[in-house]
Structure formats: structure tokens, C-alpha cells
N, C-alpha and C. Protein backbone atom coordinates (compact mmCIF):
# COMPACT_ATOMS: atom_id res chain seq x y z
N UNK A 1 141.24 180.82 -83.75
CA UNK A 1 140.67 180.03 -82.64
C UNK A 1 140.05 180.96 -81.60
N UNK A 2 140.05 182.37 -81.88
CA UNK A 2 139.55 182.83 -80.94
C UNK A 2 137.22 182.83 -81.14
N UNK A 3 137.59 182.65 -81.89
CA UNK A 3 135.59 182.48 -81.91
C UNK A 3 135.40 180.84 -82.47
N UNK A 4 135.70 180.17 -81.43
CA UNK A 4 135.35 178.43 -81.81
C UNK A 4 133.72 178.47 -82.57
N UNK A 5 132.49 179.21 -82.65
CA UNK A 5 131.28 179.15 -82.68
C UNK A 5 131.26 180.11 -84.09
N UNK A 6 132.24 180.26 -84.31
CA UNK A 6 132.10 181.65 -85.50
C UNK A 6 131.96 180.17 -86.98
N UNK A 7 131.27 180.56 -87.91
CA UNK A 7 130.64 179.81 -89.08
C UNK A 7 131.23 177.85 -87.99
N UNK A 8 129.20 178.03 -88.07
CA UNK A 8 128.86 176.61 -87.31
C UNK A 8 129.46 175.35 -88.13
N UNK A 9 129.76 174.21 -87.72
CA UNK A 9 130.43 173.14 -88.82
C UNK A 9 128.83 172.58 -88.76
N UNK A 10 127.47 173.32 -88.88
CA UNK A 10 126.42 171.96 -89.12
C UNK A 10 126.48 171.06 -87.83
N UNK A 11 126.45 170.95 -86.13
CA UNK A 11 126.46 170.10 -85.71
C UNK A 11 125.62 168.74 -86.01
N UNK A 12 124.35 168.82 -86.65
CA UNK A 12 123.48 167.77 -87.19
C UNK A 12 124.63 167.29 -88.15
N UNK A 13 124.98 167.34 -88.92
CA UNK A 13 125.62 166.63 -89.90
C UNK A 13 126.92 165.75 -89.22
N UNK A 14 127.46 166.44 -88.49
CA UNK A 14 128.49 166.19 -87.51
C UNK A 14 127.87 164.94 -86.71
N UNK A 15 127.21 165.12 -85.83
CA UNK A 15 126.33 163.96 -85.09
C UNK A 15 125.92 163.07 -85.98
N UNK A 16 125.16 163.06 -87.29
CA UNK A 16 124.75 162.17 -88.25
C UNK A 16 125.38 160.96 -88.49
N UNK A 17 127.12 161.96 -88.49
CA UNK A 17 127.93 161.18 -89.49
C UNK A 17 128.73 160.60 -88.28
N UNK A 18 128.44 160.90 -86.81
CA UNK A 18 128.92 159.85 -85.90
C UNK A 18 128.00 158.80 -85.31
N UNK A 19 127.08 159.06 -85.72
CA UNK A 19 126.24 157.76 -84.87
C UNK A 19 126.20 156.63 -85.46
N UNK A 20 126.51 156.10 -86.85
CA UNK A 20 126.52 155.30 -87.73
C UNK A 20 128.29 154.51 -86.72
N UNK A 21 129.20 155.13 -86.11
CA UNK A 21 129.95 154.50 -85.02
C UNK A 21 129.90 154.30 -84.35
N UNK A 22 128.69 154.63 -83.49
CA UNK A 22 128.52 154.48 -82.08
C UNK A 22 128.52 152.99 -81.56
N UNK A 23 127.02 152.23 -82.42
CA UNK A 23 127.17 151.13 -82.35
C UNK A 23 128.11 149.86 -82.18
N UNK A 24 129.57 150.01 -83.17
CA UNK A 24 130.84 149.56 -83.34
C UNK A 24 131.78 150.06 -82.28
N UNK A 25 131.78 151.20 -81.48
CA UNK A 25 132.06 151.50 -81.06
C UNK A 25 132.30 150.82 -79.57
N UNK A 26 130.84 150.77 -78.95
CA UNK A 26 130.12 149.89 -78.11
C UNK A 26 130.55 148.51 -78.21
N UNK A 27 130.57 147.87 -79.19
CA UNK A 27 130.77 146.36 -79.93
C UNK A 27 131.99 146.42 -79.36
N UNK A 28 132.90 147.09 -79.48
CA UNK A 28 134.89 146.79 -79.48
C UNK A 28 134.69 146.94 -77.77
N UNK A 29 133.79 148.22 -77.44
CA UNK A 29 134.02 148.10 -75.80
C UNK A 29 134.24 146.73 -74.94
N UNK A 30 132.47 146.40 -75.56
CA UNK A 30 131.97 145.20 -74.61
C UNK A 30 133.13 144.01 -74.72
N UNK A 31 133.76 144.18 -76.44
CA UNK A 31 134.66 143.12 -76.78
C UNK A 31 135.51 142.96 -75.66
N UNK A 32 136.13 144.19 -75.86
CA UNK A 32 137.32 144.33 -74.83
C UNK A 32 137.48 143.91 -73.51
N UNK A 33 136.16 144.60 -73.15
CA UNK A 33 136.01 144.29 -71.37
C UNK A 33 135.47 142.91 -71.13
N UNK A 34 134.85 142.24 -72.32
CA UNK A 34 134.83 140.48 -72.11
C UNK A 34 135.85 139.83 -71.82
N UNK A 35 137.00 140.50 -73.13
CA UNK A 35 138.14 139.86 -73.50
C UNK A 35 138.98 139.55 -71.61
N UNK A 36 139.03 140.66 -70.90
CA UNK A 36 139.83 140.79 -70.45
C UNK A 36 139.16 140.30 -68.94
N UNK A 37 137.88 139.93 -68.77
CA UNK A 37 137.34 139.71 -67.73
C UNK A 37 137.16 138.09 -67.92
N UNK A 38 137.55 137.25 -69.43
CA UNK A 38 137.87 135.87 -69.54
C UNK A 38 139.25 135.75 -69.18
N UNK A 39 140.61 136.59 -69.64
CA UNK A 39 141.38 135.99 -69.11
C UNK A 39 141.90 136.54 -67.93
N UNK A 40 140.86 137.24 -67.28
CA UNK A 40 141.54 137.31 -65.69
C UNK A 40 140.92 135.89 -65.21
N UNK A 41 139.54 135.86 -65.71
CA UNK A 41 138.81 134.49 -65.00
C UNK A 41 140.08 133.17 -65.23
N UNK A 42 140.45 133.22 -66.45
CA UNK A 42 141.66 132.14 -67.39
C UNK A 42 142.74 132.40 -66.01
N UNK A 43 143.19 133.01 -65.60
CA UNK A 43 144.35 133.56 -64.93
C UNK A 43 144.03 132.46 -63.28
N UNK A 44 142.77 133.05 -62.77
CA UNK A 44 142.17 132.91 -61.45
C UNK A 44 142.35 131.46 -61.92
């Protein structure tokens, strides 16, 4: 661990193979923060 930069992991491939989550990612957010901004409204 002392040379984190020593043989690169490919960051392109790395990023590639996360952006195909990003989207879903986003999706569960918005879910969430709907979820929880209906039942505070449910609550009020």
C-alpha cells in the first residue's frame, strides 16, 4: 500500500463498469427521499 498508483487498475474500465449504476443508483435515491417525504407528509 505504499505506492496506491503503482500498476494502474485501468481507471476507464473502472468508471465504465460503474456508470451502467449510476442511473439505479439515483432511482433508489429519489425512491427513498420520496418514500420518506410521503410519510412525513402521511404523519403531518
Amino acid at each position: 500500500m505504499r505506492q496506491p498508483f503503482h500498476g494502474h487498475l485501468q481507471p476507464r474500465a473502472f468508471i465504465a463498469a460503474l456508470l451502467p449504476l449510476l442511473p439505479a443508483f439515483v432511482v433508489v435515491l429519489i425512491a427513498v427521499l420520496l418514500g420518506r417525504a410521503l410519510a412525513l407528509a402521511g404523519l403531518l
